[in-house]
C-alpha atoms as a PDB file:
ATOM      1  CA  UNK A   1    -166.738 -66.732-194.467  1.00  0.00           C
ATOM      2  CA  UNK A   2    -163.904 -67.367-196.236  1.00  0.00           C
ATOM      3  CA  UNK A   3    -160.255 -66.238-195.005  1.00  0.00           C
ATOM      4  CA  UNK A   4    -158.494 -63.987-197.990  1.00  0.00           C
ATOM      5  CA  UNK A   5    -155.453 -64.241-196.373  1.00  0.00           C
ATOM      6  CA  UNK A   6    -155.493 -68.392-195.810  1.00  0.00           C
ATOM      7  CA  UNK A   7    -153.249 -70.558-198.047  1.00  0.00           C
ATOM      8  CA  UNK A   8    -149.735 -71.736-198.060  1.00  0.00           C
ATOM      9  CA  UNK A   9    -146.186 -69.669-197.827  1.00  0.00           C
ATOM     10  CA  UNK A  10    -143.547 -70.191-200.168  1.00  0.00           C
ATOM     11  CA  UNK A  11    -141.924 -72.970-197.753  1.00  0.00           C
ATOM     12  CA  UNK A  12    -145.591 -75.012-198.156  1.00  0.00           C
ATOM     13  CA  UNK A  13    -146.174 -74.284-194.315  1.00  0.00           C
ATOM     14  CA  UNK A  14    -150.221 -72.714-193.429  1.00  0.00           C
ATOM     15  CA  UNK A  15    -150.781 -69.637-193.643  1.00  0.00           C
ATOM     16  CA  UNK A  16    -154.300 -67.451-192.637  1.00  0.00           C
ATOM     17  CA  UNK A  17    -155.256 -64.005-191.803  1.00  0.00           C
ATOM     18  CA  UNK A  18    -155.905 -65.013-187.464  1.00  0.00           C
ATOM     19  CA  UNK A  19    -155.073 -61.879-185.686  1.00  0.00           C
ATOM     20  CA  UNK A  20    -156.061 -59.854-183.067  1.00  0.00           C
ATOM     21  CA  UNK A  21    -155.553 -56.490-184.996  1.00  0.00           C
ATOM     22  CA  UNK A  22    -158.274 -57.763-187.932  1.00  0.00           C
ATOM     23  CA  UNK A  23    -161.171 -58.106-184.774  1.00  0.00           C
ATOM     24  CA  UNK A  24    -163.470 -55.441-185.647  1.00  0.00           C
ATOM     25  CA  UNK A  25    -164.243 -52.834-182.407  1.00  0.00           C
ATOM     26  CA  UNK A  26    -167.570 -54.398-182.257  1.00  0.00           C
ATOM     27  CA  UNK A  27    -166.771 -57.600-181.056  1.00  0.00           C
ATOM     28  CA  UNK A  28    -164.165 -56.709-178.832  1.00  0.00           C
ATOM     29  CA  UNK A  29    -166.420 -56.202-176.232  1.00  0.00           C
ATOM     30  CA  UNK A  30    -167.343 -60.239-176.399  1.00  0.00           C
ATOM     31  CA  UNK A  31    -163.658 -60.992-176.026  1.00  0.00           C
ATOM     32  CA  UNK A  32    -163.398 -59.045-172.977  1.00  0.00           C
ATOM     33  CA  UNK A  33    -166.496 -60.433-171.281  1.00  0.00           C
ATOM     34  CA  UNK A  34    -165.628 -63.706-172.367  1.00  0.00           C
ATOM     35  CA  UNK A  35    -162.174 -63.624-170.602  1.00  0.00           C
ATOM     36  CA  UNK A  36    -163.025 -61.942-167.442  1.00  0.00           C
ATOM     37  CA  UNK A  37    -166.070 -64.435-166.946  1.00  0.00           C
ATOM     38  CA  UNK A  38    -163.938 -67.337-167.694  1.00  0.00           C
ATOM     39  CA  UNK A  39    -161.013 -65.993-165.106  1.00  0.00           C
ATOM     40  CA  UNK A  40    -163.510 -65.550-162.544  1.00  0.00           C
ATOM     41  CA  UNK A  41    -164.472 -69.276-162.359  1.00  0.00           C
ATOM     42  CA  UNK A  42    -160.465 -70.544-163.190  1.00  0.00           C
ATOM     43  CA  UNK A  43    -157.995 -68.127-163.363  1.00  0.00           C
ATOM     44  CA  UNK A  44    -155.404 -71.103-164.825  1.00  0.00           C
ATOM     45  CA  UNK A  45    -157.506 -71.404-168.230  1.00  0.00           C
ATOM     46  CA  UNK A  46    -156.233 -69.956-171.167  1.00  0.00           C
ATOM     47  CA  UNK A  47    -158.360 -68.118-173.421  1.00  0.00           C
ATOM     48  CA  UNK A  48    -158.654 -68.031-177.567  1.00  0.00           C
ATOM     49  CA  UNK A  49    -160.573 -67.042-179.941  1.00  0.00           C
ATOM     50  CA  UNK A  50    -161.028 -68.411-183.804  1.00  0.00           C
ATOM     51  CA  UNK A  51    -163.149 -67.781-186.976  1.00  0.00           C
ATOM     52  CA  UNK A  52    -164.498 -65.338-188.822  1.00  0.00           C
ATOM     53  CA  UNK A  53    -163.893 -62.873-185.725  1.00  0.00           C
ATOM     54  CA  UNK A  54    -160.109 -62.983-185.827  1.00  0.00           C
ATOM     55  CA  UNK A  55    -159.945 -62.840-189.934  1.00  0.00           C
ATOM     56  CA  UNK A  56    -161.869 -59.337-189.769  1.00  0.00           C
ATOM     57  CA  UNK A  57    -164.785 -61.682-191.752  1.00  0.00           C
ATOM     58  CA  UNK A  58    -167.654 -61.596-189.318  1.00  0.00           C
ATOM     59  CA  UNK A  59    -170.416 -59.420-190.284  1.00  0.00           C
ATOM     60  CA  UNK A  60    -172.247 -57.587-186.725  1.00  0.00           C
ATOM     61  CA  UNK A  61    -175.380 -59.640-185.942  1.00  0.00           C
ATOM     62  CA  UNK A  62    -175.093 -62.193-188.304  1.00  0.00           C
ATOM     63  CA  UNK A  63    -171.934 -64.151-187.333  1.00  0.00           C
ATOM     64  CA  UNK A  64    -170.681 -66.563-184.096  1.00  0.00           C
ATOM     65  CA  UNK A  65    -167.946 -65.358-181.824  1.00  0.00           C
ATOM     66  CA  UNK A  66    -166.053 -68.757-181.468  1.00  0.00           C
ATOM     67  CA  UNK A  67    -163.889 -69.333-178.280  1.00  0.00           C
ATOM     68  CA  UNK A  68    -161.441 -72.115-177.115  1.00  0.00           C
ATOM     69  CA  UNK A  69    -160.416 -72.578-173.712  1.00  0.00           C
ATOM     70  CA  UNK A  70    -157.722 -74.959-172.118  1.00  0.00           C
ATOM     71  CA  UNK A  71    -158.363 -75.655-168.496  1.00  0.00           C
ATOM     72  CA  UNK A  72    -162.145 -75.023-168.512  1.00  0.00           C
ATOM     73  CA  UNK A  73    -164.385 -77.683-167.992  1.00  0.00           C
ATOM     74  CA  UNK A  74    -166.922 -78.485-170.502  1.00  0.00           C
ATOM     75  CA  UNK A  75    -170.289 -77.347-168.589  1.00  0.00           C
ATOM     76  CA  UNK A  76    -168.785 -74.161-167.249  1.00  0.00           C
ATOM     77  CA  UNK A  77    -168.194 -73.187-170.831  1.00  0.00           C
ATOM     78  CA  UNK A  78    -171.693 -74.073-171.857  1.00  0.00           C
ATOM     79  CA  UNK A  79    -172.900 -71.871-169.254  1.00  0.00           C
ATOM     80  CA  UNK A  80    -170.988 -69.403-170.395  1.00  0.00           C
ATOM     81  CA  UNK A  81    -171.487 -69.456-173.665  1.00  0.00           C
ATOM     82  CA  UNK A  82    -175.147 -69.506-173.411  1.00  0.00           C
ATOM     83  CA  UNK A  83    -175.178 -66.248-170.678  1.00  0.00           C
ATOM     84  CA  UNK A  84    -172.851 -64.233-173.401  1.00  0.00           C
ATOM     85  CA  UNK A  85    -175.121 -65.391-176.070  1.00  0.00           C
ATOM     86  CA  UNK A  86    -177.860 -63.569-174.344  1.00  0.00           C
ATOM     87  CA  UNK A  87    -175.886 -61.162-173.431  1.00  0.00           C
ATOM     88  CA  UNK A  88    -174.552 -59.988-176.922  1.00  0.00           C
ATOM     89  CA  UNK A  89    -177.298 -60.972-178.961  1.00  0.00           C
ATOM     90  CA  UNK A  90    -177.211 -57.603-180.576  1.00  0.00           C
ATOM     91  CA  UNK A  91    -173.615 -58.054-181.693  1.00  0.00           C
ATOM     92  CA  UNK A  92    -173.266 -61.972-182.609  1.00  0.00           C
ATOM     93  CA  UNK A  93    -175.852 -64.454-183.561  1.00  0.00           C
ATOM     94  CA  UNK A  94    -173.868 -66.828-180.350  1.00  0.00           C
ATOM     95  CA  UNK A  95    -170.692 -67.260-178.612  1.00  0.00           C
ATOM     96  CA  UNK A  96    -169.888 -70.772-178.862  1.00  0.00           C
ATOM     97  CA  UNK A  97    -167.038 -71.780-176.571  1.00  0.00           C
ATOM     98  CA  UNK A  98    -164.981 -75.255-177.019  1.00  0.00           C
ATOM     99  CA  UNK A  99    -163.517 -76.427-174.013  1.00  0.00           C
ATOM    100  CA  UNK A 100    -159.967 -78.785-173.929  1.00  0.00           C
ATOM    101  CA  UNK A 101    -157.157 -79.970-172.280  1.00  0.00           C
ATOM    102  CA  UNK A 102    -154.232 -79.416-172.122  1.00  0.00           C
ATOM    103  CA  UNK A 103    -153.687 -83.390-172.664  1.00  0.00           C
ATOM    104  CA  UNK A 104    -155.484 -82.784-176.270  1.00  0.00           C
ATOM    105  CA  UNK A 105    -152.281 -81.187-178.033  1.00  0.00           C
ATOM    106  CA  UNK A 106    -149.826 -83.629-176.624  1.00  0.00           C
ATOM    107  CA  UNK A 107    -148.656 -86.931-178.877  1.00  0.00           C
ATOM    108  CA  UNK A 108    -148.463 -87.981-182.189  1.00  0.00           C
ATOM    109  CA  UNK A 109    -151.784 -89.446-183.040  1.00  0.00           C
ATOM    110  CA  UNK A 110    -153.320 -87.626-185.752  1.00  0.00           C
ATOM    111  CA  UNK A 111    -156.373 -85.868-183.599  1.00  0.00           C
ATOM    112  CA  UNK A 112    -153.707 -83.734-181.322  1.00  0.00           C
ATOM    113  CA  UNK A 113    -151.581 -83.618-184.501  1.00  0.00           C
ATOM    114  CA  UNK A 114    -154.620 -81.873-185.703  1.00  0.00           C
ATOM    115  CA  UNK A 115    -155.198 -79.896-182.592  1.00  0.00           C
ATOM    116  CA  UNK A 116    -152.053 -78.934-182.875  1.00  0.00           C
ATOM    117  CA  UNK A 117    -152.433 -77.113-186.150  1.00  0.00           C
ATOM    118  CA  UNK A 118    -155.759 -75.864-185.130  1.00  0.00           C
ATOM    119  CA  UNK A 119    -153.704 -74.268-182.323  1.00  0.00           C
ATOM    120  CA  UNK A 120    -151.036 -72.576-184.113  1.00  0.00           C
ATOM    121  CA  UNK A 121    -152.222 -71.418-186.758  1.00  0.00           C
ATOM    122  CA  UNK A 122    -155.898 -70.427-186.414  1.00  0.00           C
ATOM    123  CA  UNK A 123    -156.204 -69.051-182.967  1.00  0.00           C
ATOM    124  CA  UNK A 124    -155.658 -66.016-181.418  1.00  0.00           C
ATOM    125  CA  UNK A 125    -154.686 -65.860-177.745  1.00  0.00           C
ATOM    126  CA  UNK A 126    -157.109 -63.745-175.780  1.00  0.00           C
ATOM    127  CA  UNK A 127    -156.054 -64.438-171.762  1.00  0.00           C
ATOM    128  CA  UNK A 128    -154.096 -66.822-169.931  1.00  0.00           C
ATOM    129  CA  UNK A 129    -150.636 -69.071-170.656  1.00  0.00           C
ATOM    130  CA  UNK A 130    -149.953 -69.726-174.541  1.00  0.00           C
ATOM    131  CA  UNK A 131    -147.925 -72.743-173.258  1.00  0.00           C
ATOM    132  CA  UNK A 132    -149.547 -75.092-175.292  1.00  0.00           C
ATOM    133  CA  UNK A 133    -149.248 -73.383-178.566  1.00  0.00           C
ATOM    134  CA  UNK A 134    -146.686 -75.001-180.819  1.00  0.00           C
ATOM    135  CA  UNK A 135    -143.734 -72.749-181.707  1.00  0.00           C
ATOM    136  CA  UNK A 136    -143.620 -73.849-185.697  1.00  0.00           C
ATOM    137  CA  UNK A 137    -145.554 -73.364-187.972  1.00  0.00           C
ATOM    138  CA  UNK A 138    -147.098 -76.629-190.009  1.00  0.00           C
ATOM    139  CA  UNK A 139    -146.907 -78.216-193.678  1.00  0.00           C
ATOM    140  CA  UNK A 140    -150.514 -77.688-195.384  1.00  0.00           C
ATOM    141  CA  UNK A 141    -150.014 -81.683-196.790  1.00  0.00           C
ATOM    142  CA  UNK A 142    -152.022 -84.505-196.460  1.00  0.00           C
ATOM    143  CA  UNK A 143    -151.268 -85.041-192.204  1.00  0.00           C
ATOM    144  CA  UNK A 144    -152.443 -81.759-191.510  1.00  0.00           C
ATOM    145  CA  UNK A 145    -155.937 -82.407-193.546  1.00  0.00           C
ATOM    146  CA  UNK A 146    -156.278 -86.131-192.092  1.00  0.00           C
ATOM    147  CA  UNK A 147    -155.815 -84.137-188.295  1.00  0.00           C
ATOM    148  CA  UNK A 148    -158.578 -81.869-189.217  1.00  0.00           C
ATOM    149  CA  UNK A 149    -161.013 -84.232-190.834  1.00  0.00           C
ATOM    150  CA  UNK A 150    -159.550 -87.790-190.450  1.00  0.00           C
ATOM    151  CA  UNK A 151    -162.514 -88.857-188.074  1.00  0.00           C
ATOM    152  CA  UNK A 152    -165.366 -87.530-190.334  1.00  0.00           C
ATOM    153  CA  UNK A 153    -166.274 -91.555-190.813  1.00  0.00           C
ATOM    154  CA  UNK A 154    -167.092 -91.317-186.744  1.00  0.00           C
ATOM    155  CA  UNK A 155    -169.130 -88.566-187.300  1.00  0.00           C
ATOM    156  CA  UNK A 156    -171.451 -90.350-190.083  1.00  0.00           C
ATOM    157  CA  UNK A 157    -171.991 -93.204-187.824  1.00  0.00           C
ATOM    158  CA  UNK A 158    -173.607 -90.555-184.893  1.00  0.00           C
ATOM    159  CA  UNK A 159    -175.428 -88.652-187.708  1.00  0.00           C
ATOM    160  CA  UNK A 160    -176.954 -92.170-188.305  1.00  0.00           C
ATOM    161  CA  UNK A 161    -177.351 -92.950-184.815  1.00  0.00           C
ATOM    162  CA  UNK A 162    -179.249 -89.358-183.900  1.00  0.00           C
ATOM    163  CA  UNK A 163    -181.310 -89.854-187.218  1.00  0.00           C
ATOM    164  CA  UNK A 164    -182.501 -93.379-186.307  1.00  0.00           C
ATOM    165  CA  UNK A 165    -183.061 -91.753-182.743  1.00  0.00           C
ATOM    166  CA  UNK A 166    -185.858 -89.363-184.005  1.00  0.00           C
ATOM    167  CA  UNK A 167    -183.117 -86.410-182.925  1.00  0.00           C
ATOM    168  CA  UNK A 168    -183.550 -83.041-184.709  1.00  0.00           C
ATOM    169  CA  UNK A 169    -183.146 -83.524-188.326  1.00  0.00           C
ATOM    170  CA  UNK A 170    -182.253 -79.473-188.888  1.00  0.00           C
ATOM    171  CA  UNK A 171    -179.972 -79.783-186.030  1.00  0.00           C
ATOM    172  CA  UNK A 172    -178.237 -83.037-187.691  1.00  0.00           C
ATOM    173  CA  UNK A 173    -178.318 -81.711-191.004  1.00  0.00           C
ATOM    174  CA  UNK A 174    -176.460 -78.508-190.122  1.00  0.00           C
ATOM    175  CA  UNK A 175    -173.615 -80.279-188.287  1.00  0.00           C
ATOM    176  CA  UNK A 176    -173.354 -82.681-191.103  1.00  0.00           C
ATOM    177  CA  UNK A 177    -172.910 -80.393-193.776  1.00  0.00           C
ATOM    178  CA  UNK A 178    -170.362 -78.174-191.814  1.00  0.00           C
ATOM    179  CA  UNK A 179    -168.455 -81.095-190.849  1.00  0.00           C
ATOM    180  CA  UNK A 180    -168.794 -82.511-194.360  1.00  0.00           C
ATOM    181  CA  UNK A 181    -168.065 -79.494-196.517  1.00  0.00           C
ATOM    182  CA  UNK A 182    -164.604 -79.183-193.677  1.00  0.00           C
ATOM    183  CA  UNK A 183    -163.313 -82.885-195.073  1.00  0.00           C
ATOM    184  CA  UNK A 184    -164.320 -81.918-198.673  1.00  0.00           C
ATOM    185  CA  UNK A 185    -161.960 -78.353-197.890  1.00  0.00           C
ATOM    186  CA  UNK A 186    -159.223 -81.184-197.130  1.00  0.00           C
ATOM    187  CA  UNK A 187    -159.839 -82.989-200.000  1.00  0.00           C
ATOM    188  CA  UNK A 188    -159.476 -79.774-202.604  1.00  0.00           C
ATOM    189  CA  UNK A 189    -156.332 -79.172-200.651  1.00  0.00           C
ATOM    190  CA  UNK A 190    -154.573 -81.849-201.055  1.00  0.00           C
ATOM    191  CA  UNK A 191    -155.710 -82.665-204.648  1.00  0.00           C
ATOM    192  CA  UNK A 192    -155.041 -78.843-205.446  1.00  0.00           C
ATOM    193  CA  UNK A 193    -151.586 -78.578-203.866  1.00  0.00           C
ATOM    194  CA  UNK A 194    -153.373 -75.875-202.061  1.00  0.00           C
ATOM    195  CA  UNK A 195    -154.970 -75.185-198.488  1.00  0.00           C
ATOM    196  CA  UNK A 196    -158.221 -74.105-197.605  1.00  0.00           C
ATOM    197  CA  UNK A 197    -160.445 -74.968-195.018  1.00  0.00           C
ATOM    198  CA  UNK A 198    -163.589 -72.711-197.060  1.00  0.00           C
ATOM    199  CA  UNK A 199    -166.073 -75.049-197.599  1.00  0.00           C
ATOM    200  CA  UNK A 200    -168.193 -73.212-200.266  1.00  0.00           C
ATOM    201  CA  UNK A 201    -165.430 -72.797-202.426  1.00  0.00           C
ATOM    202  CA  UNK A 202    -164.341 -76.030-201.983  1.00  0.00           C
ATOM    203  CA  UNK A 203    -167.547 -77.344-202.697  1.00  0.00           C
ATOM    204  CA  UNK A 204    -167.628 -75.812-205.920  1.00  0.00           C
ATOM    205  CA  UNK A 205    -164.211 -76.745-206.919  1.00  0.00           C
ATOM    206  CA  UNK A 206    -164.784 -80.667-205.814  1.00  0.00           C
ATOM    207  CA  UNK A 207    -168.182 -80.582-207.943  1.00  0.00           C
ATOM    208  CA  UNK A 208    -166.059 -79.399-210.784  1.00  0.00           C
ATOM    209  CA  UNK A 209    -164.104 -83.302-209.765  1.00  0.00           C
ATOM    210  CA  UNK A 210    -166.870 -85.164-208.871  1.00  0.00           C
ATOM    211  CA  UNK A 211    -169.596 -83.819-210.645  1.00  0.00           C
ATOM    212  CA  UNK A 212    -172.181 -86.825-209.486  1.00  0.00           C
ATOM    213  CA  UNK A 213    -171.774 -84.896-206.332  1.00  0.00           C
ATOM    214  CA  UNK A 214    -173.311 -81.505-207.311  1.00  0.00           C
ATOM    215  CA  UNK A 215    -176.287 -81.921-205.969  1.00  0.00           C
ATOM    216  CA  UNK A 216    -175.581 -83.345-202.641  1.00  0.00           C
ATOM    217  CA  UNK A 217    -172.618 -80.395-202.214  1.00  0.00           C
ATOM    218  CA  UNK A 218    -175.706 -77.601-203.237  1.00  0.00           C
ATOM    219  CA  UNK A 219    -177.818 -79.332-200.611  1.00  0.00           C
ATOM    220  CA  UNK A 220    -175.207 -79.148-198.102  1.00  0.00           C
ATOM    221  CA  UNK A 221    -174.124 -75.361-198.605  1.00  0.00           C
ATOM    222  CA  UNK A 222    -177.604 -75.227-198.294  1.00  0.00           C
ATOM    223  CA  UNK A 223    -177.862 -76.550-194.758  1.00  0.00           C
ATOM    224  CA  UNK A 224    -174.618 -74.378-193.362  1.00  0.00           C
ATOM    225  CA  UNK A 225    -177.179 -71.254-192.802  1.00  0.00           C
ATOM    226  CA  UNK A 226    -179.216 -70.601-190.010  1.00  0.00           C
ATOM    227  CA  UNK A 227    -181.771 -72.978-188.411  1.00  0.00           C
ATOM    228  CA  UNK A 228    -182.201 -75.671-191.990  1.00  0.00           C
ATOM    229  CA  UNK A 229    -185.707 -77.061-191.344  1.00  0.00           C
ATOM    230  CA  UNK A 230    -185.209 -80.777-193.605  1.00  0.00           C
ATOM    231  CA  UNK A 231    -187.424 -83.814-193.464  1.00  0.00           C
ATOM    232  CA  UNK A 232    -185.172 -86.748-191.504  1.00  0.00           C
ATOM    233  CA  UNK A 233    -185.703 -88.763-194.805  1.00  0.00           C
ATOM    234  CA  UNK A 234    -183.863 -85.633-196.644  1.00  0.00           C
ATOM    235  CA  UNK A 235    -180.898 -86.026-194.146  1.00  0.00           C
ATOM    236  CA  UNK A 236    -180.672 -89.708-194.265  1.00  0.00           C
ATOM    237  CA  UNK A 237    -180.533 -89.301-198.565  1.00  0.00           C
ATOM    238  CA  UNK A 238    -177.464 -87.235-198.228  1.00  0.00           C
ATOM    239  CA  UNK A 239    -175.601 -88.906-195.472  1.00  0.00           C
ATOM    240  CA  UNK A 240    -176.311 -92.519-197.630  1.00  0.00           C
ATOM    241  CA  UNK A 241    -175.313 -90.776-200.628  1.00  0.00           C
ATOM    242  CA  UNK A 242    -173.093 -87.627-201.078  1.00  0.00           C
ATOM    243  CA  UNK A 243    -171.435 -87.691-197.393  1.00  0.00           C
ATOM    244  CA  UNK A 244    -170.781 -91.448-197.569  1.00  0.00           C
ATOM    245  CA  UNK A 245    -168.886 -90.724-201.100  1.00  0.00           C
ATOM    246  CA  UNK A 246    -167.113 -88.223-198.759  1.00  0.00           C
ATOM    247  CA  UNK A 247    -165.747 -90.598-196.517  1.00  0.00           C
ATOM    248  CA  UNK A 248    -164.557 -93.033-199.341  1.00  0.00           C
ATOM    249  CA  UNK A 249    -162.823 -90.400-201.225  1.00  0.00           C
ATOM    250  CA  UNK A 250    -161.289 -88.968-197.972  1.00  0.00           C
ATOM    251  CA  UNK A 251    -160.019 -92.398-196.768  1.00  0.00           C
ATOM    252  CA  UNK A 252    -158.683 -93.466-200.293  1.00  0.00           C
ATOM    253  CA  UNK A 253    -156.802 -89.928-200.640  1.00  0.00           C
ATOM    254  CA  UNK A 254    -156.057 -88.511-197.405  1.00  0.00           C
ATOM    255  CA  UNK A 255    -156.681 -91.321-194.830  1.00  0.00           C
ATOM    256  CA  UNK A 256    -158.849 -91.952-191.958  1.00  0.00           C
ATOM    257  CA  UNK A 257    -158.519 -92.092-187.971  1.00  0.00           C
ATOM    258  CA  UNK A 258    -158.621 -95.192-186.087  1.00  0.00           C
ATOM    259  CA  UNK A 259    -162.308 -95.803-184.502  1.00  0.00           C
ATOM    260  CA  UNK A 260    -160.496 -95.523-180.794  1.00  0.00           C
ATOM    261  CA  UNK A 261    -159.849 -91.919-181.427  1.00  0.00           C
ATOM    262  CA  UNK A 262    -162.420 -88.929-179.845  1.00  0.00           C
ATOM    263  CA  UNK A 263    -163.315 -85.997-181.234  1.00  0.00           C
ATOM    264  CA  UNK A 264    -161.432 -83.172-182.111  1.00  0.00           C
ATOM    265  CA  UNK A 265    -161.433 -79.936-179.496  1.00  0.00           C
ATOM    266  CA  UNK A 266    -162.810 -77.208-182.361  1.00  0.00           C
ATOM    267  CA  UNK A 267    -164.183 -76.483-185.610  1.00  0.00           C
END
């Protein structure tokens, strides 16, 4: 749900509406849960969350509670994450919890560059040491994009793997078009002199510049909402057509990662 408040300051530097005073009372009781279960197992790791939650967007029922941690490891969180899902399924739809390091925010390639940014500017601590948080804020420019988005060519060639796999195509299809519609987002932005990281929007305004794409762009909006259901032949039409265009537009305007790169700790 898209961010009123997200865009860029006078200086060009991101700006968005993350704060803990726009988290509605309902969800507060996640946040709390969240942090005391993740204290219990390592008091060290800190605690944020992100999305529609901390904008004051989320709707009660409907949308995720999204979580970082630093210092958790990656199965703990799952656990986690599913028990609160249970736990809260009156209030969220899930609680979906990332887990890094603090290694992830450290050096100068463009994925903790990215992290970085992520970091600063979109997430709101909940418990723990803000340590790793960066103290300035970041240009909305072409780095900052290529951080968020730069590895989206990695990300076709697993789509393609889990497709050929037999893997679920609704499942494939959703993270596709979320991940997809997020590089489009960078592509408006740095086109538009703007930032966003909405992907409806965006996918409006980049059918508007590549009209060809409308169709593929509907079809991925299409697959953002709860539990798509597509044929695998459906996915594979997209990914070959409108998300490879993606990639080729993203790497001749913005630039991609190098293949030795990992993925990215959030969205």
């Amino acid at each position: 749900m898209r961010d009123p408040l997200e865009g860029l300051s006078e200086s060009g530097t991101i700006r968005t509406g993350a704060a803990m005073t726009h988290v509605v009372e309902a969800f507060r009781p996640v946040h709390q849960a969240a942090s005391a279960m993740i204290h219990e197992r390592d008091v060290s790791a800190s605690v944020y969350a992100y999305g529609s939650v901390v904008t004051g967007q989320a709707k009660v029922g409907v949308s995720d509670v999204d979580l970082l941690t630093i210092g958790l490891p990656p199965s703990e969180a799952d656990v986690i994450g599913a028990e609160l899902s249970s736990r809260f399924a009156n209030v969220c739809r899930g609680v979906d919890i990332g887990a890094g390091e603090g290694g992830d925010f450290v050096g100068e390639h463009d994925e903790s560059y990215g992290n970085r940014v992520f970091l600063r500017h979109y997430c709101v601590l909940l418990a723990g040491s803000d340590a790793h948080r960066p103290k300035h804020d970041f240009a909305g420019d072409r780095r900052a994009a290529r951080g968020f988005n730069g590895d989206i060519a990695q990300h076709v060639q697993r789509w393609r793997n889990a497709l050929e796999a037999d893997e679920d195509a609704g499942l494939i299809a959703q993270r596709m078009a979320r991940k997809s519609l997020l590089a489009v987002a960078g592509l408006v932005s740095v086109l538009d002199h703007i930032w966003t990281t909405d992907r409806e929007t965006s996918a409006h305004r980049w059918s508007e510049v590549e009209p060809a794409h409308h169709d593929g762009l509907a079809q991925l909006i299409a697959w953002t909402s709860i539990a798509p259901k597509p044929q695998a032949d459906t996915v594979r039409d997209v990914l070959d057509g409108t998300v490879e265009a993606i990639v080729s537009e993203f790497r001749e305007l913005i630039g991609l990662w190098p293949d030795t790169i990992g993925d990215s700790v959030a969205r």
